[in-house]
Protein backbone atom coordinates (compact mmCIF):
# COMPACT_ATOMS: atom_id res chain seq x y z
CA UNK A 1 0.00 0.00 0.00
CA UNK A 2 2.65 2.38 0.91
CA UNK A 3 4.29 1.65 -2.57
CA UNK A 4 1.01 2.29 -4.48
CA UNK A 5 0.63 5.60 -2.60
CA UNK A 6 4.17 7.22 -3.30
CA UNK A 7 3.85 6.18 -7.42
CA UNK A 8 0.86 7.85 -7.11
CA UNK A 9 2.46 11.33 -5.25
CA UNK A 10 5.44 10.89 -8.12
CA UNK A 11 3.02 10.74 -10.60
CA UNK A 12 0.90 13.95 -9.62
CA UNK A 13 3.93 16.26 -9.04
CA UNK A 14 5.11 15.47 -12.27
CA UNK A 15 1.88 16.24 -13.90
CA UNK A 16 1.46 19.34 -11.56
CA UNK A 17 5.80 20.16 -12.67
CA UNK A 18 4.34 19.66 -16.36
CA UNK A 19 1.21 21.90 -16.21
CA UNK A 20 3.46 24.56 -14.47
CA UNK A 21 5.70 24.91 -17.69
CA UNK A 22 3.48 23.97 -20.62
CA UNK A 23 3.02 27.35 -22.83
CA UNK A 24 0.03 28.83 -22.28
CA UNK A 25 -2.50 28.25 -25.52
CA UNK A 26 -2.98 31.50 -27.68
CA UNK A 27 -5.62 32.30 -30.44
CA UNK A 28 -4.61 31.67 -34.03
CA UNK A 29 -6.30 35.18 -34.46
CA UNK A 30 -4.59 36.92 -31.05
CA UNK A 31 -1.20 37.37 -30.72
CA UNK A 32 0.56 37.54 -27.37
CA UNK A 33 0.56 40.75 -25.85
CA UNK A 34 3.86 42.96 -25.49
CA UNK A 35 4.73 46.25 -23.11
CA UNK A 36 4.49 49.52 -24.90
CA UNK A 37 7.98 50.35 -25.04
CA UNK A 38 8.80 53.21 -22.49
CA UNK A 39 9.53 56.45 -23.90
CA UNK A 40 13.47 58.02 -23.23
CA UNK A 41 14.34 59.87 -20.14
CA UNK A 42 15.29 63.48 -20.76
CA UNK A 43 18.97 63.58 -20.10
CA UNK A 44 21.07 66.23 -19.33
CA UNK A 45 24.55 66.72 -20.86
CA UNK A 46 27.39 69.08 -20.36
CA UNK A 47 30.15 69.32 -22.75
CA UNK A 48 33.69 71.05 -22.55
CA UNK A 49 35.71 71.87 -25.32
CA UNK A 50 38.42 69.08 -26.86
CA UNK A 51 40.96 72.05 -27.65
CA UNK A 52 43.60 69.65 -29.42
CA UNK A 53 41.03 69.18 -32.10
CA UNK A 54 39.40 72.12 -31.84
CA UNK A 55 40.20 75.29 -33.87
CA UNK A 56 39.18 79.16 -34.13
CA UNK A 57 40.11 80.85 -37.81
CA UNK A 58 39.59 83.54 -40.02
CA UNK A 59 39.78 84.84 -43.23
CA UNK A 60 39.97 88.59 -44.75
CA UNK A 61 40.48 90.00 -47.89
CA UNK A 62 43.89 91.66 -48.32
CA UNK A 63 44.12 95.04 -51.34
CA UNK A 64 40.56 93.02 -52.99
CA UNK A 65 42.29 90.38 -54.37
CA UNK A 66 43.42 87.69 -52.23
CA UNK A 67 42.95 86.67 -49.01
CA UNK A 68 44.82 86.68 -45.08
CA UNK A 69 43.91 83.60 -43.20
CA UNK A 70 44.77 83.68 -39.31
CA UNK A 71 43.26 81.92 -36.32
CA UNK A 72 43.66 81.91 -31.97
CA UNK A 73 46.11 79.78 -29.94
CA UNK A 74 44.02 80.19 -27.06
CA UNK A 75 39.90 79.91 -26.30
CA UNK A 76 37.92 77.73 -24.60
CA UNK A 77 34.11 76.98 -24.46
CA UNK A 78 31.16 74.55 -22.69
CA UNK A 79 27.58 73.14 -23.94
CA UNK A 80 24.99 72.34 -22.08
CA UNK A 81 21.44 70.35 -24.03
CA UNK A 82 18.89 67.80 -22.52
CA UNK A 83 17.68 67.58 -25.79
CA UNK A 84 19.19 64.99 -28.04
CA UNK A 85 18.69 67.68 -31.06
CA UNK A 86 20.53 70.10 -28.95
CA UNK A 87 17.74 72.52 -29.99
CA UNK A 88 17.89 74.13 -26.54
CA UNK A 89 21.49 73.95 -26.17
CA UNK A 90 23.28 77.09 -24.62
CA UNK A 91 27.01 77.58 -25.73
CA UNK A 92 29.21 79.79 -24.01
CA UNK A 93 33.05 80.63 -25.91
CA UNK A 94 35.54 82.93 -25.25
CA UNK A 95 38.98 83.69 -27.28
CA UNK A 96 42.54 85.27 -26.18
CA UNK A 97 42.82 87.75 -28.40
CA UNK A 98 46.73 88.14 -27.42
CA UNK A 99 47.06 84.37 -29.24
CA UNK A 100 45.87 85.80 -32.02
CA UNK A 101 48.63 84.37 -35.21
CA UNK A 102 48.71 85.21 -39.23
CA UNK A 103 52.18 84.33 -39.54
CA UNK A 104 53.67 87.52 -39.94
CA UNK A 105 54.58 89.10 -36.65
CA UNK A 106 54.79 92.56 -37.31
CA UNK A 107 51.19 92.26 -38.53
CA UNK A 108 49.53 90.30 -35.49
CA UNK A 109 51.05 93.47 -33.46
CA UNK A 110 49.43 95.66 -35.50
CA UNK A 111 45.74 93.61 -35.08
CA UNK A 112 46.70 93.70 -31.25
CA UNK A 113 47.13 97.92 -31.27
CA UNK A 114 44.52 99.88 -30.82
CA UNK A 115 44.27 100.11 -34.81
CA UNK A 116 42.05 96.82 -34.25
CA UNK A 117 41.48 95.18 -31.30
CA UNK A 118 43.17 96.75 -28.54
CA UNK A 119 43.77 93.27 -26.59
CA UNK A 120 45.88 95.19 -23.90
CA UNK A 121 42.45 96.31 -22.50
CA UNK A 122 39.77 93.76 -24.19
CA UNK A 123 41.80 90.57 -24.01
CA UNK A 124 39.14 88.71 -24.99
CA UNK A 125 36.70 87.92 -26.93
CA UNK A 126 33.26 86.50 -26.09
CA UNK A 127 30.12 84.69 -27.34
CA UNK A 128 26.90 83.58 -25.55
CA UNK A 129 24.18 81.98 -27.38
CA UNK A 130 20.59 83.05 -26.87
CA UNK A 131 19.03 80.03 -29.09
CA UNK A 132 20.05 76.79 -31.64
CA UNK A 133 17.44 76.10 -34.51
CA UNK A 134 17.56 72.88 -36.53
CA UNK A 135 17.07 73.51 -39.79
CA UNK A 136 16.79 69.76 -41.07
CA UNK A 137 19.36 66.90 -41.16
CA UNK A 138 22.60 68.28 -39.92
CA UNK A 139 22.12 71.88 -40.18
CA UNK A 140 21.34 74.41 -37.77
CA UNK A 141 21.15 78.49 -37.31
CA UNK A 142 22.94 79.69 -34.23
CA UNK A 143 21.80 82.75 -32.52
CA UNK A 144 23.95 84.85 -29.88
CA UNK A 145 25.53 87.79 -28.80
CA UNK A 146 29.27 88.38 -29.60
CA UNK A 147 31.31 90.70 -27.74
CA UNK A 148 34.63 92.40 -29.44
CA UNK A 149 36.53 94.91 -27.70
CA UNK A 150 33.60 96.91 -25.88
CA UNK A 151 30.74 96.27 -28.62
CA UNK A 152 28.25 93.48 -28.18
CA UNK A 153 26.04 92.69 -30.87
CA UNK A 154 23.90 89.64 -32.26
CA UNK A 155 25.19 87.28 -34.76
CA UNK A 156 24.67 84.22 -36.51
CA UNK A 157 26.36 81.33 -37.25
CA UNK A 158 25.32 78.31 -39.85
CA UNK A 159 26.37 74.97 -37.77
CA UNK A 160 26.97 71.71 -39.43
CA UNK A 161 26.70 69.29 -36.77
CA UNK A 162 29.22 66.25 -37.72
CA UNK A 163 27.89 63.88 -35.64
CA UNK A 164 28.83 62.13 -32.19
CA UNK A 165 30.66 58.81 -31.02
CA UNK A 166 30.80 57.28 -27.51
CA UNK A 167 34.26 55.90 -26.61
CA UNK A 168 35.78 54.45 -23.31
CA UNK A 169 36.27 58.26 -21.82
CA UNK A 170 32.43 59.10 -22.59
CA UNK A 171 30.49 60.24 -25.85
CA UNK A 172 32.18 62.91 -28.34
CA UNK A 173 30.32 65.67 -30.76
CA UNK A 174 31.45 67.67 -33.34
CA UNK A 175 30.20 70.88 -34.61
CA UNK A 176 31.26 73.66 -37.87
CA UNK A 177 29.97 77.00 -37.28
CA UNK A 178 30.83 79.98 -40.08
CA UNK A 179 29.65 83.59 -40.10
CA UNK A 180 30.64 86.98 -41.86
CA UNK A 181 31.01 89.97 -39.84
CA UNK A 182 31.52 93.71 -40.64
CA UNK A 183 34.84 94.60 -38.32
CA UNK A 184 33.91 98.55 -38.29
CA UNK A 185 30.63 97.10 -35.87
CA UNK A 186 33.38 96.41 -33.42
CA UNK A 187 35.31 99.18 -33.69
CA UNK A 188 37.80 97.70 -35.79
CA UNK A 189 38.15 100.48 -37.85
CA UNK A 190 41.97 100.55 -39.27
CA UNK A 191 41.22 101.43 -42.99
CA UNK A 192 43.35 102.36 -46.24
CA UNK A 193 42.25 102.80 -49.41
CA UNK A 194 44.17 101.52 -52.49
CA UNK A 195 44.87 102.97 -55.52
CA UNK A 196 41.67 101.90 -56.90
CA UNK A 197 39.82 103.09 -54.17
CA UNK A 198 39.06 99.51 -52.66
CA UNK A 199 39.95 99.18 -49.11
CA UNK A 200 43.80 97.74 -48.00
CA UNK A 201 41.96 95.56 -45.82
CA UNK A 202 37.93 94.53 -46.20
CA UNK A 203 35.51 95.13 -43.67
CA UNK A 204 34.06 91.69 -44.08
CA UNK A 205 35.49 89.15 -42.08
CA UNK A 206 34.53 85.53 -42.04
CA UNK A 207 34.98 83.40 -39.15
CA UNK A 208 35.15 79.61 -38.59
CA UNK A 209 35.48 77.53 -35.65
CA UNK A 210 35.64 73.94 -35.99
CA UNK A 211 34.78 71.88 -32.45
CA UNK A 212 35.00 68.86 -30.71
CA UNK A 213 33.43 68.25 -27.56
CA UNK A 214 33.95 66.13 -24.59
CA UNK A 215 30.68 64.95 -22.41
CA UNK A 216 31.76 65.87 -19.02
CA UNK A 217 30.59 62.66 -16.89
């Protein structure tokens, strides 16, 4: 008797063990049901500037027929987004205008006098975005105010964003952001006229800085 009744407790848990794990039937019309999938987290990120492959340069025409390219030694910057478009990022940059280098000394003194940008008593040079539109794929319009010698004024930059990686040290972003401005808005208002009656050097100058960032973790 005792023999018959332990078979029979084997052969109930094993049909209980069986039931417990046998897939539950489903409709040939229903399929199983799945979790929504949850939406992202906003996430904030701060950003400081790579400066070994980062760059500040620009170009002016020299007696209207070719070009002076120069660019800054020195200048630093931060981003801050939670967006992942960085539509709401704000950028701050600033630039030593004493680094300032066209390969021809006598000439970066000159740009340093007061002839240009007086760096003994504006040393630098500053920029503080007020907004960053995307404009569609990798494009944007950067809005801000720029601040050269004692004259602040609104500019804007077109930004090609180049995309971002995420390495062992933390994600990296790069950016291109180019803009024209007239130097005589800044008091930069050295001027002779050539022969012609063009100017020795143009009052257009256009501006490139080329950026890599560092997420700050």
């Amino acid at each position: 008797m005792k023999k018959i009744l332990f078979a029979s407790a084997i052969i109930g848990a094993t049909a209980l063990t069986i039931t417990a794990f046998k897939p539950a039937s489903t409709s040939p019309d229903k399929k199983p049901a799945t979790a929504p999938a949850a939406a992202p987290a906003p996430r904030f990120a701060k950003w400081t500037l790579d400066k070994t492959h980062s760059n500040v340069k620009f170009t002016i025409t020299h007696m209207v027929v070719s070009e002076v390219d120069g660019y800054f030694k020195l200048f630093d910057g931060s981003v801050e987004n939670t967006k992942p478009d960085y539509s709401d990022a704000k950028i701050s940059f600033t630039v030593d205008v004493n680094s300032i280098n066209t390969d021809n000394e006598n000439r970066d003194k000159h740009l340093k006098s007061d002839d240009f940008f007086n760096a003994e008593k504006f040393p630098q040079m500053k920029f503080e975005s007020t907004s960053m539109k995307p404009l569609g794929g990798n494009k944007y319009k950067l809005d801000g105010n720029l601040t050269i010698r004692d004259v602040t004024k609104p500019v804007s930059f077109d930004v090609t964003y180049g995309g971002s990686v995420n390495t062992q040290r933390g994600a990296k972003a790069g950016f291109k952001a180019k803009t024209t401005i007239n130097r005589f808005d800044y008091n930069l208002k050295w001027d002779r006229a050539t022969e012609t009656g063009g100017l020795v050097v143009s009052k257009e100058v256009e501006i490139t800085v080329n950026v890599q960032l560092n997420e700050v973790k």
